[in-house]
C-alpha atoms as a PDB file:
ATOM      1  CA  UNK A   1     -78.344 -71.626 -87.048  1.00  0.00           C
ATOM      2  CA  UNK A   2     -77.957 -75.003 -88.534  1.00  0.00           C
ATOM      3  CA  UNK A   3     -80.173 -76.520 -90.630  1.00  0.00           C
ATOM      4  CA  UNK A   4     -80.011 -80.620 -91.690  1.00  0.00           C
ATOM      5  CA  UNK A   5     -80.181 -80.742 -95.611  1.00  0.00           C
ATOM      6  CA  UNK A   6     -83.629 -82.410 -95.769  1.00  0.00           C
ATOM      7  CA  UNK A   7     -85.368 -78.830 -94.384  1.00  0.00           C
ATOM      8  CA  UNK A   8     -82.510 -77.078 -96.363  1.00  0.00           C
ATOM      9  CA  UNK A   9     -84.147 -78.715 -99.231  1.00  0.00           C
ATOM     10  CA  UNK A  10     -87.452 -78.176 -97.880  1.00  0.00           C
ATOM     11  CA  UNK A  11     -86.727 -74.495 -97.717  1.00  0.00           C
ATOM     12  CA  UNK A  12     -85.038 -74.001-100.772  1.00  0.00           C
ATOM     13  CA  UNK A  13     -88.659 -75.458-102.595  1.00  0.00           C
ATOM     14  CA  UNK A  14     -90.636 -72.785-100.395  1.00  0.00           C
ATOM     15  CA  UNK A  15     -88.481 -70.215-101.662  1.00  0.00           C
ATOM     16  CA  UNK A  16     -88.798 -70.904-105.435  1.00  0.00           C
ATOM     17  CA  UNK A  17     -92.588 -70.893-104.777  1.00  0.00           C
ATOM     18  CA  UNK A  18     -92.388 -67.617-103.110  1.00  0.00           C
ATOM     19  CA  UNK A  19     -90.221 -66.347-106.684  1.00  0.00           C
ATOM     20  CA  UNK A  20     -92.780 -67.310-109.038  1.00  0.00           C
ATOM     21  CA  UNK A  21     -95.327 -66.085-107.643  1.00  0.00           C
ATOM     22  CA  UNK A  22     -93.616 -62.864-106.701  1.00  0.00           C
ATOM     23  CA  UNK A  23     -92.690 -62.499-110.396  1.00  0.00           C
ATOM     24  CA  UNK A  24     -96.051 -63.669-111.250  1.00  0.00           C
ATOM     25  CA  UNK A  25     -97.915 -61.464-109.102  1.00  0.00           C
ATOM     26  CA  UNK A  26     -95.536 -58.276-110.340  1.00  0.00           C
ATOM     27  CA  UNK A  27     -96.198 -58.859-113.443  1.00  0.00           C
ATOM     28  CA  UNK A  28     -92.167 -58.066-114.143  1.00  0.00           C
ATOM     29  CA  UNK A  29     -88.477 -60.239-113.066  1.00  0.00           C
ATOM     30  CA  UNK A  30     -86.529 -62.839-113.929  1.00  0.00           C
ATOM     31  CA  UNK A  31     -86.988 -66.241-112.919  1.00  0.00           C
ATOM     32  CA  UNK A  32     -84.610 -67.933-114.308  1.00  0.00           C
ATOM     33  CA  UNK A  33     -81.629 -66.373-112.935  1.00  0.00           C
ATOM     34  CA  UNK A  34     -83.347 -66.351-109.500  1.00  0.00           C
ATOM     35  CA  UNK A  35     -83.867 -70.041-109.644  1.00  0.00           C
ATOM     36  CA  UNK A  36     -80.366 -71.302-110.255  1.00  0.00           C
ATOM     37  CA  UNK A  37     -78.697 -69.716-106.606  1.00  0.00           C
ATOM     38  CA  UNK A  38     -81.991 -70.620-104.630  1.00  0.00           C
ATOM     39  CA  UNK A  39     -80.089 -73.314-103.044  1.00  0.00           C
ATOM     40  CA  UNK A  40     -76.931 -71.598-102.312  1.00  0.00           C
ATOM     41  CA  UNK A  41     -78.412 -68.103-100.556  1.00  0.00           C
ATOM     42  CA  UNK A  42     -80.882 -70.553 -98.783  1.00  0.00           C
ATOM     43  CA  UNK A  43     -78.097 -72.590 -97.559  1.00  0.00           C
ATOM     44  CA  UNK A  44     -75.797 -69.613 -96.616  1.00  0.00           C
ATOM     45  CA  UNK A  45     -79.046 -68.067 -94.841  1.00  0.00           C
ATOM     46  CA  UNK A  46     -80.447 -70.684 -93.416  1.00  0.00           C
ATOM     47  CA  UNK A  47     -77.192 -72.989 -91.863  1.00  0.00           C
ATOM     48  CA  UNK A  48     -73.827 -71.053 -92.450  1.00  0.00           C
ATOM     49  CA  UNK A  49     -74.004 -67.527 -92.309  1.00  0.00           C
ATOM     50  CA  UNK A  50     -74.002 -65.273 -88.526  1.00  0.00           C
ATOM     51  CA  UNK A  51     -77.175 -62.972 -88.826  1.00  0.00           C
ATOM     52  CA  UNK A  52     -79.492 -61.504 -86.515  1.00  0.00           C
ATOM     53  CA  UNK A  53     -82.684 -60.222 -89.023  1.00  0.00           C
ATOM     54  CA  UNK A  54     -83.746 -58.373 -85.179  1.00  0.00           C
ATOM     55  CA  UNK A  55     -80.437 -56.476 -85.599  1.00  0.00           C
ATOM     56  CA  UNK A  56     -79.964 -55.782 -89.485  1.00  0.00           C
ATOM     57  CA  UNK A  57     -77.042 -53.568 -89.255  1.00  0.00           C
ATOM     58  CA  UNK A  58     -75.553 -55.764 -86.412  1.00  0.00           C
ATOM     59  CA  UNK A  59     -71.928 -54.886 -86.564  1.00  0.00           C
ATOM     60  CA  UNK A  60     -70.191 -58.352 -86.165  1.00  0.00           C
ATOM     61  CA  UNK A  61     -72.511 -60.144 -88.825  1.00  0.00           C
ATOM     62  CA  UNK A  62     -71.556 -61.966 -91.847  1.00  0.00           C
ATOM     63  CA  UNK A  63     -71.909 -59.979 -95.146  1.00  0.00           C
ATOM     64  CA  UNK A  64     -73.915 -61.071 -98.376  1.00  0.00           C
ATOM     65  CA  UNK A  65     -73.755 -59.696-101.732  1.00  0.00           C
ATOM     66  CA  UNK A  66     -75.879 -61.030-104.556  1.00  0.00           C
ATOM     67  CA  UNK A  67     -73.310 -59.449-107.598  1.00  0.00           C
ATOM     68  CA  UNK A  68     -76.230 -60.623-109.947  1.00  0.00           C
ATOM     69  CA  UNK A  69     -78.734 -58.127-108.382  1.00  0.00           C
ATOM     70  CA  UNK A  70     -81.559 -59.124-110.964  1.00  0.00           C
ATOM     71  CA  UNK A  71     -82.120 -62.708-108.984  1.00  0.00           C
ATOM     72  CA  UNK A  72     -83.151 -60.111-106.161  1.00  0.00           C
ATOM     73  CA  UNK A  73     -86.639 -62.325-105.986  1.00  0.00           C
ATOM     74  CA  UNK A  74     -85.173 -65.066-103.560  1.00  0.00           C
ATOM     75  CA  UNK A  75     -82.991 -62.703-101.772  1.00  0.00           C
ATOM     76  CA  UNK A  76     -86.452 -61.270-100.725  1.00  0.00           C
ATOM     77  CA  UNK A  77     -87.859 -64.395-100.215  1.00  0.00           C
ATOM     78  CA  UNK A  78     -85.202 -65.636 -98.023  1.00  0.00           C
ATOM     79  CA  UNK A  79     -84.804 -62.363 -96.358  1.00  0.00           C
ATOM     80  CA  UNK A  80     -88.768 -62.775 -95.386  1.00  0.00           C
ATOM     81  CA  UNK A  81     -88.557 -66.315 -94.393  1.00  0.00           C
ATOM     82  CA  UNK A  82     -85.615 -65.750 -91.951  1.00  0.00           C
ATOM     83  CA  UNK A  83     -87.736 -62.573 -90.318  1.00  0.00           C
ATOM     84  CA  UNK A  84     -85.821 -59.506 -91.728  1.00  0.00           C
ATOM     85  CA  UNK A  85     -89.686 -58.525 -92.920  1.00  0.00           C
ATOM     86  CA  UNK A  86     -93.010 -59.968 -93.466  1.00  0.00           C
ATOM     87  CA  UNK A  87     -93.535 -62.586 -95.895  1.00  0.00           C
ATOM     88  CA  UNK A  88     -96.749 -60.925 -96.458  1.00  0.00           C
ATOM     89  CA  UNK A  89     -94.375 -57.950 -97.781  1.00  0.00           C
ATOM     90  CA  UNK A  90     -93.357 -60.576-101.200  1.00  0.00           C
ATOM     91  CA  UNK A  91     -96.044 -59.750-103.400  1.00  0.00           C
ATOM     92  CA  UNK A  92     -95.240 -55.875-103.560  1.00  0.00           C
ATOM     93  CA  UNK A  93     -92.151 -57.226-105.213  1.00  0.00           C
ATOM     94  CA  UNK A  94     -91.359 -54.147-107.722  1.00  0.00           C
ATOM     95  CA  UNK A  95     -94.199 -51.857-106.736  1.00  0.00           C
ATOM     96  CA  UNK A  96     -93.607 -48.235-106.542  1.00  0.00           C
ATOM     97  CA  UNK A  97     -92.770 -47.314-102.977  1.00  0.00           C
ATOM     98  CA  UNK A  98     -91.901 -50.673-102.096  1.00  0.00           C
ATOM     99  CA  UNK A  99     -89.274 -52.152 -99.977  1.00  0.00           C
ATOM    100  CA  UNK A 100     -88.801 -54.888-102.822  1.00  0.00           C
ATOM    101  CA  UNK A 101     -87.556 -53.186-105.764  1.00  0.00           C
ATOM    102  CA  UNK A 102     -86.364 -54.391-108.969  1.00  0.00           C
ATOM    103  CA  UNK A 103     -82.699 -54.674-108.258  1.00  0.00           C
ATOM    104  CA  UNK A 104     -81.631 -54.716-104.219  1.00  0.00           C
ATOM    105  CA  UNK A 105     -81.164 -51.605-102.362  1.00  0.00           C
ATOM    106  CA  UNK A 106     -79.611 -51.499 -98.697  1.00  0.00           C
ATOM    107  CA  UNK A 107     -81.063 -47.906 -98.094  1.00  0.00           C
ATOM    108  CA  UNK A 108     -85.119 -49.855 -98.394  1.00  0.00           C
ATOM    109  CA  UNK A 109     -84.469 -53.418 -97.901  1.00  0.00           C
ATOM    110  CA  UNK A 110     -83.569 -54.629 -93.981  1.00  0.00           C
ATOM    111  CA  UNK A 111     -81.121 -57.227 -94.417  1.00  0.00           C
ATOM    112  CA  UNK A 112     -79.620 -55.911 -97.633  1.00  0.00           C
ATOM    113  CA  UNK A 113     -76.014 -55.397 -97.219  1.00  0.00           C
ATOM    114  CA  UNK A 114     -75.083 -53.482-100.649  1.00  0.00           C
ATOM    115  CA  UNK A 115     -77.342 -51.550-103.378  1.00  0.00           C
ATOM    116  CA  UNK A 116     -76.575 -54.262-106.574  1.00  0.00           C
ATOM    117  CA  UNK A 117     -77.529 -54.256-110.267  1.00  0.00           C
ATOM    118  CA  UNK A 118     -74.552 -52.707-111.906  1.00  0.00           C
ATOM    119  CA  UNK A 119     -73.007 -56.243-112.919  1.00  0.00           C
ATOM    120  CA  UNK A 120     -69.493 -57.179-111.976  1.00  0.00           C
ATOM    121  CA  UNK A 121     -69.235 -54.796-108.797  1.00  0.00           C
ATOM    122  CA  UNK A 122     -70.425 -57.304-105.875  1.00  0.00           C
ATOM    123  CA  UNK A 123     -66.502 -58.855-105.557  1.00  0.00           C
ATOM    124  CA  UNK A 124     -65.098 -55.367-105.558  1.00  0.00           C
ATOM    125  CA  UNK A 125     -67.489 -54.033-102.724  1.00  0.00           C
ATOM    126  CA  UNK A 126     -66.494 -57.954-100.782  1.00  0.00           C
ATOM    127  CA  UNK A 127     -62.457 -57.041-100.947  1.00  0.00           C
ATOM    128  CA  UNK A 128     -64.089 -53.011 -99.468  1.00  0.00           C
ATOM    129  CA  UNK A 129     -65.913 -55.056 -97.040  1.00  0.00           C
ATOM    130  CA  UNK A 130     -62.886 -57.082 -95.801  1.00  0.00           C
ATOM    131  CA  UNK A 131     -60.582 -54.688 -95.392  1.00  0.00           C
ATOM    132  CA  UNK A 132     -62.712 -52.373 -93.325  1.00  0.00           C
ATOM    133  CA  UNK A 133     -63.571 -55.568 -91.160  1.00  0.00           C
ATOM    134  CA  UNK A 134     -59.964 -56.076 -90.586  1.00  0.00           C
ATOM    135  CA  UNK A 135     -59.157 -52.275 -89.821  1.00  0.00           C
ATOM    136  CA  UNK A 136     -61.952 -52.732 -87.086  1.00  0.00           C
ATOM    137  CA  UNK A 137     -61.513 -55.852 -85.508  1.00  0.00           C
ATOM    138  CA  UNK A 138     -64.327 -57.633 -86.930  1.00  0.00           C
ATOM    139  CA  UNK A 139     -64.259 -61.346 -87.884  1.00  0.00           C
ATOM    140  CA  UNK A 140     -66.864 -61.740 -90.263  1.00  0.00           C
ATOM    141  CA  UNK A 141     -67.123 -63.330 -93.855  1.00  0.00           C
ATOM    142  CA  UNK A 142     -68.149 -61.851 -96.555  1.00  0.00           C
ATOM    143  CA  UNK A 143     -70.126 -64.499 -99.335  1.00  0.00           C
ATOM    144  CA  UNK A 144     -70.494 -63.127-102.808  1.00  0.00           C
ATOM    145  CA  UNK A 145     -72.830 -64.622-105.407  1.00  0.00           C
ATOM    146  CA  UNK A 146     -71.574 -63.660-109.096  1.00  0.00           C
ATOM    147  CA  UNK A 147     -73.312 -64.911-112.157  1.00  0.00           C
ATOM    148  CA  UNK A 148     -70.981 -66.514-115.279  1.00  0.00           C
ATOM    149  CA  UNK A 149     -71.845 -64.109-117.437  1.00  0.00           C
ATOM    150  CA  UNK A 150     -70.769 -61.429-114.846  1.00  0.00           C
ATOM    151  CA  UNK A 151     -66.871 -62.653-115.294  1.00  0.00           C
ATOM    152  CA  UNK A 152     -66.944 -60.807-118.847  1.00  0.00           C
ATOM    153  CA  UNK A 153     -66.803 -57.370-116.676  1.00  0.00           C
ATOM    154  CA  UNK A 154     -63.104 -56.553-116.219  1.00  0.00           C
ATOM    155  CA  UNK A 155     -63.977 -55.402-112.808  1.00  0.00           C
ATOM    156  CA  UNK A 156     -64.247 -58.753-111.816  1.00  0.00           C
ATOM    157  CA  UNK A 157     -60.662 -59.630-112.638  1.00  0.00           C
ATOM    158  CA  UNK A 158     -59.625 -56.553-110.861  1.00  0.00           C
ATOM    159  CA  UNK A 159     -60.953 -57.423-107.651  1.00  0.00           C
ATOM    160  CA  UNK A 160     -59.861 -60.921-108.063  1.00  0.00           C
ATOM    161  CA  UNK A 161     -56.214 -59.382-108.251  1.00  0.00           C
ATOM    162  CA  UNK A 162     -56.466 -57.519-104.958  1.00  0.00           C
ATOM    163  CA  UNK A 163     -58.210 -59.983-103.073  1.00  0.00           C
ATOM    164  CA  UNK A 164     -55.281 -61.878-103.284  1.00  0.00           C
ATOM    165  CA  UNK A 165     -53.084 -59.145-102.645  1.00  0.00           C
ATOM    166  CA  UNK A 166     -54.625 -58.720 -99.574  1.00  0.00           C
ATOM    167  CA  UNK A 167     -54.991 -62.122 -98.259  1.00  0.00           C
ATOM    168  CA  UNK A 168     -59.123 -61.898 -98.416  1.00  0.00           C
ATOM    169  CA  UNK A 169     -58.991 -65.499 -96.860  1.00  0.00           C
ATOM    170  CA  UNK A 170     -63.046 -64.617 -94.953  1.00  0.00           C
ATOM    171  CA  UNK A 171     -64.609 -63.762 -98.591  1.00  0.00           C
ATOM    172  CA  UNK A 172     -66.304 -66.639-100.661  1.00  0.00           C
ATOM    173  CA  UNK A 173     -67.271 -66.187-103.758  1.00  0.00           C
ATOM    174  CA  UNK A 174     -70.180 -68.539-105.614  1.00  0.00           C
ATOM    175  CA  UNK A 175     -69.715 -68.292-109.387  1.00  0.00           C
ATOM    176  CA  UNK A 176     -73.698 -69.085-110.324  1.00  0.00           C
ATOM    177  CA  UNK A 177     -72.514 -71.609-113.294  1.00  0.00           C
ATOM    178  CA  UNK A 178     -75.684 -71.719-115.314  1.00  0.00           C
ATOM    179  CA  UNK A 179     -74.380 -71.109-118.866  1.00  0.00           C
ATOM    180  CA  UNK A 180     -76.370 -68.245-119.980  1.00  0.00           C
ATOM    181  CA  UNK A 181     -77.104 -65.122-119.868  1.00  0.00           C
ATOM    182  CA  UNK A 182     -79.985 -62.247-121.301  1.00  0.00           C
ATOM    183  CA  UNK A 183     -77.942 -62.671-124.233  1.00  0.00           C
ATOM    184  CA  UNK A 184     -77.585 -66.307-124.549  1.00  0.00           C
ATOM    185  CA  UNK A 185     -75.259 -69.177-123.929  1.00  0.00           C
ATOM    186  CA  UNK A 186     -71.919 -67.610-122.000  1.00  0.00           C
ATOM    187  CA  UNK A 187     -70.057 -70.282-124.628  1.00  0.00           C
ATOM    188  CA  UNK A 188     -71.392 -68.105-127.621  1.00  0.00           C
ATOM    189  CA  UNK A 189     -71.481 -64.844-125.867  1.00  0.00           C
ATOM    190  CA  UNK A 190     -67.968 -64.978-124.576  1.00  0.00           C
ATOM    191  CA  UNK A 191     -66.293 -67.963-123.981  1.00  0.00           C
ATOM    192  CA  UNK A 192     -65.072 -67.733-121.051  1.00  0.00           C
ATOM    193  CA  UNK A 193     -64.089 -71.572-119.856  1.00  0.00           C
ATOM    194  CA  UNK A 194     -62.281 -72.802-118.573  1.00  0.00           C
ATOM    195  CA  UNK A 195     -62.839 -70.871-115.765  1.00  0.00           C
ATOM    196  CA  UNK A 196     -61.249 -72.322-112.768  1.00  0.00           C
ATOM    197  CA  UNK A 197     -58.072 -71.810-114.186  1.00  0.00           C
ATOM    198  CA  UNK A 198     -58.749 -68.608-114.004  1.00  0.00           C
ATOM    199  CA  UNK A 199     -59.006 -67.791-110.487  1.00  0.00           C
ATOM    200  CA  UNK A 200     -56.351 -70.482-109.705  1.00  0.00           C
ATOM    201  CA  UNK A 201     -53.575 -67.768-111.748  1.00  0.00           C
ATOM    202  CA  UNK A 202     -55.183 -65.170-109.751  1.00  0.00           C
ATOM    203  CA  UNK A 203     -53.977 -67.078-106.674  1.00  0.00           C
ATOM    204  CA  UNK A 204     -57.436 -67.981-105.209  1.00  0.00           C
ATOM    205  CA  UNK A 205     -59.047 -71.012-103.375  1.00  0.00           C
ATOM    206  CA  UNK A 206     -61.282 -73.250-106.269  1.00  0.00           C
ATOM    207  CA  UNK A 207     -63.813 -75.531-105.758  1.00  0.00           C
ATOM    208  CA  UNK A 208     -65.706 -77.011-107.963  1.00  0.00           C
ATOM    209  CA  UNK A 209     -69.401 -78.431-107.301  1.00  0.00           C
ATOM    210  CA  UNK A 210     -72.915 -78.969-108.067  1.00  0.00           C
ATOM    211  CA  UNK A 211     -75.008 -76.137-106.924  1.00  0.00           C
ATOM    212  CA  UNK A 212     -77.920 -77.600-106.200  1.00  0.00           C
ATOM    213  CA  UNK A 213     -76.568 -79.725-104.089  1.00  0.00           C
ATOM    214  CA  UNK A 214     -76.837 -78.573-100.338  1.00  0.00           C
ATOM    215  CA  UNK A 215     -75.025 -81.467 -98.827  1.00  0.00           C
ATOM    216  CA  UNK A 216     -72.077 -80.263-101.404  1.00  0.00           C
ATOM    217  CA  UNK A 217     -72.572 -76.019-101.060  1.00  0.00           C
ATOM    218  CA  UNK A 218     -72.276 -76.886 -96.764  1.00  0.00           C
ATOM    219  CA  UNK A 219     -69.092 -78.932 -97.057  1.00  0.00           C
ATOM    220  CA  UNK A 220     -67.335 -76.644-100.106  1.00  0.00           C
ATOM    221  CA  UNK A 221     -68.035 -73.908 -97.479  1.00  0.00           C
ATOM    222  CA  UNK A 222     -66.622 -75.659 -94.732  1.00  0.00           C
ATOM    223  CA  UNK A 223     -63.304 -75.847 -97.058  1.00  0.00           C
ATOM    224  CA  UNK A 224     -63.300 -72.480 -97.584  1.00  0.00           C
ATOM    225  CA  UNK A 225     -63.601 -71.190 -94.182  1.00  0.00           C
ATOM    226  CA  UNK A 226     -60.662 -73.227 -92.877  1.00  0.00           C
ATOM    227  CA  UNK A 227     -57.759 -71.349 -95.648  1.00  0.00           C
ATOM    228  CA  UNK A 228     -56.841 -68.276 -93.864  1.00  0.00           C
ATOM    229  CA  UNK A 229     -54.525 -66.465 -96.311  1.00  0.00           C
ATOM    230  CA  UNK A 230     -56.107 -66.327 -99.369  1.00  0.00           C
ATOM    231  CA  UNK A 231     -60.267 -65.600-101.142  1.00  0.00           C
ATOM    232  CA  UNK A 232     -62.009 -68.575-102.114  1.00  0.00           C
ATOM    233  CA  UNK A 233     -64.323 -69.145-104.840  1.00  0.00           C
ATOM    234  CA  UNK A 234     -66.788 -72.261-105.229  1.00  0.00           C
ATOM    235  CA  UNK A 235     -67.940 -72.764-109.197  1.00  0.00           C
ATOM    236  CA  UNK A 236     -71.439 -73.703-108.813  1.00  0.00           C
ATOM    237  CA  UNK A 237     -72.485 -76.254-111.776  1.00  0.00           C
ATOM    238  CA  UNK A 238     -76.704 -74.969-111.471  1.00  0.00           C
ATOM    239  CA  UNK A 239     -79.639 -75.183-113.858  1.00  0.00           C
ATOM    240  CA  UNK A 240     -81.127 -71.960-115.208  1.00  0.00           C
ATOM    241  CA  UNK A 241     -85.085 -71.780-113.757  1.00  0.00           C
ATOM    242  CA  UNK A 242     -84.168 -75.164-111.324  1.00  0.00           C
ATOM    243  CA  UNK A 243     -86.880 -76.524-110.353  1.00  0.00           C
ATOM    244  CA  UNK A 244     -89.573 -75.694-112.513  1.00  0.00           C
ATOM    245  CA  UNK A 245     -89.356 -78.194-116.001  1.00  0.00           C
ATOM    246  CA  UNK A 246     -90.775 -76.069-118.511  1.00  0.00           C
ATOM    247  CA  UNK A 247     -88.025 -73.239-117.290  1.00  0.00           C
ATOM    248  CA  UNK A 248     -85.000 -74.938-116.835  1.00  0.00           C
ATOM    249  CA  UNK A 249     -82.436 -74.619-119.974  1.00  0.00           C
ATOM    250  CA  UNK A 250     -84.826 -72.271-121.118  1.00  0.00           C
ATOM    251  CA  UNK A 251     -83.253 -68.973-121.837  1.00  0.00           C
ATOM    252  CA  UNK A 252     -86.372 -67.351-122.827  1.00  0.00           C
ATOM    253  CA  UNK A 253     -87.234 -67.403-118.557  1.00  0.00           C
ATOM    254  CA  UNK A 254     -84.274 -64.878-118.156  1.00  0.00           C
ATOM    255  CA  UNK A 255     -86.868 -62.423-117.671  1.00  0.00           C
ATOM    256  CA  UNK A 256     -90.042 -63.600-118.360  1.00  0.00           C
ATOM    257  CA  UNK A 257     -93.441 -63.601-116.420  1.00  0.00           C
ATOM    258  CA  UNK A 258     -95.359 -66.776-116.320  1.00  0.00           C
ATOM    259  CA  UNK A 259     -99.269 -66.971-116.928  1.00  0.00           C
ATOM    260  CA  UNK A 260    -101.932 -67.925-114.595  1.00  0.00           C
ATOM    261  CA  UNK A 261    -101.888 -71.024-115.888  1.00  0.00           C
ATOM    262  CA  UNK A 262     -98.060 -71.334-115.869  1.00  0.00           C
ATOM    263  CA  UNK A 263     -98.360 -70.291-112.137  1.00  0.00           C
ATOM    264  CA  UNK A 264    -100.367 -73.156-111.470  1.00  0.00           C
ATOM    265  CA  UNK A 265     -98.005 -75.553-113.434  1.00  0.00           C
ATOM    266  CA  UNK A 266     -95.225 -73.965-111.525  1.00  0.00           C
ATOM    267  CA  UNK A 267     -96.516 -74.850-108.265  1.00  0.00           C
ATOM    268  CA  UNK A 268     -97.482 -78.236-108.917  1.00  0.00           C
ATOM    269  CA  UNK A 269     -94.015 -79.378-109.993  1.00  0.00           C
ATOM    270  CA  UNK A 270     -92.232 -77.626-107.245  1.00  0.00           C
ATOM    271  CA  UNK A 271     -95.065 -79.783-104.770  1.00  0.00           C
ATOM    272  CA  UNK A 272     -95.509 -78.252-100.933  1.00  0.00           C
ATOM    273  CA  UNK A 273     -97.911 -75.638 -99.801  1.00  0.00           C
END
């Protein structure tokens, strides 16, 4: 279903509410990671991606994989404002016995497509995903979300070898660009940049944009779709906490849960009901 880019927008704003107050309400998570890809899951969601949340396992549907399992808070959220569960379900986010645990798991969650957490698998398990499609005459895509920080894992690089191989031209990978991680800035950490170079050895598909941008996430996508023959990957320039001032550059929010107070605050800047 397609969605213009004002109610993209509009969307996207509900679904950072519904992440800190999740966090808030669990008392446990990490906003700011969850923040920086709200725009890109809600646009893949909500305007480019074939899903039926009535048929969760429906066979022909397109495949998502949040890599950075952590930012699991507005998978939920957009998972329970497409109808794959009751929004009513959020605030058990992390509770024992919940459907909403800490890190995603496809054998709880309807809609989930892979267990995530272990960083730097969620490219790996896309090339799985393709191939399998292919063996069975399916024509879906497969969209990965991968943090920076997750490119240190050598996995990555692994997968990024045979997804070229195999001419992976229906997966799209976003690279979450928000310069840190738990342990700091990725500059200090690792150093990884430049990193589109990168991927451009490895023989894939680069794009480079802002990733808060909807109008630019639909149109990179568009790009990607149309090259047949080989992956694609999208770096994703975002803001760590988006949305919420007193959270974004703020690498203390990695995992951090904010006060009543800083509930409130939350709210107010991100406006809507």
């Amino acid at each position: 279903m397609t969605q213009d880019v004002r109610e993209l927008n509009n969307i996207a704003r509900q679904i950072r509410r519904d992440v800190v107050t999740m966090i808030h309400l669990a008392g446990d998570g990490h906003p700011g990671p969850s923040l920086s890809c709200v725009d890109i899951v809600t646009s893949l969601y909500f305007s480019v991606m074939r899903t039926d949340p009535k048929n969760p396992r429906w066979a022909d549907r397109d495949r998502f994989i949040l890599s950075k399992g952590h930012a699991c808070p507005t998978l939920y959220a957009v998972l329970a404002r497409k109808g794959y569960f009751p929004v009513s379900e959020l605030p058990t986010l992390r509770s024992l016995n919940s459907k909403l645990q800490g890190h995603p798991d496809m054998n709880k969650t309807p809609g989930i497509d892979t267990t995530s957490g272990s960083l730097g698998n969620g490219i790996s398990i896309g090339v799985g995903m393709i191939l399998a499609g292919r063996q069975q005459k399916h024509d879906y895509h497969v969209y990965v979300v991968t943090g920076d920080g997750e490119l240190e894992e050598g996995i990555v690089w692994e997968a990024a070898m045979s997804a070229k191989k195999y001419k992976a031209g229906r997966m799209i990978v976003f690279i979450d660009n928000n310069g840190m991680q738990s342990g700091g800035a990725i500059e200090v950490v690792s150093g990884i940049a430049p990193i589109l170079p990168k991927w451009e050895a490895f023989g894939w598909h680069c794009q480079e944009i802002d990733g808060h941008d909807i109008g630019q996430i639909l149109a990179a996508v568009k790009a990607a779709q149309a090259v047949k023959d080989a992956p694609s990957v999208i770096l994703s320039h975002t803001v760590k906490g988006k949305g919420i001032p007193f959270m974004e550059h703020n690498n203390a929010w990695h995992k951090a849960v904010p006060t009543k107070e800083q509930l409130a605050e939350a709210l107010a800047a991100l406006g809507g009901e």
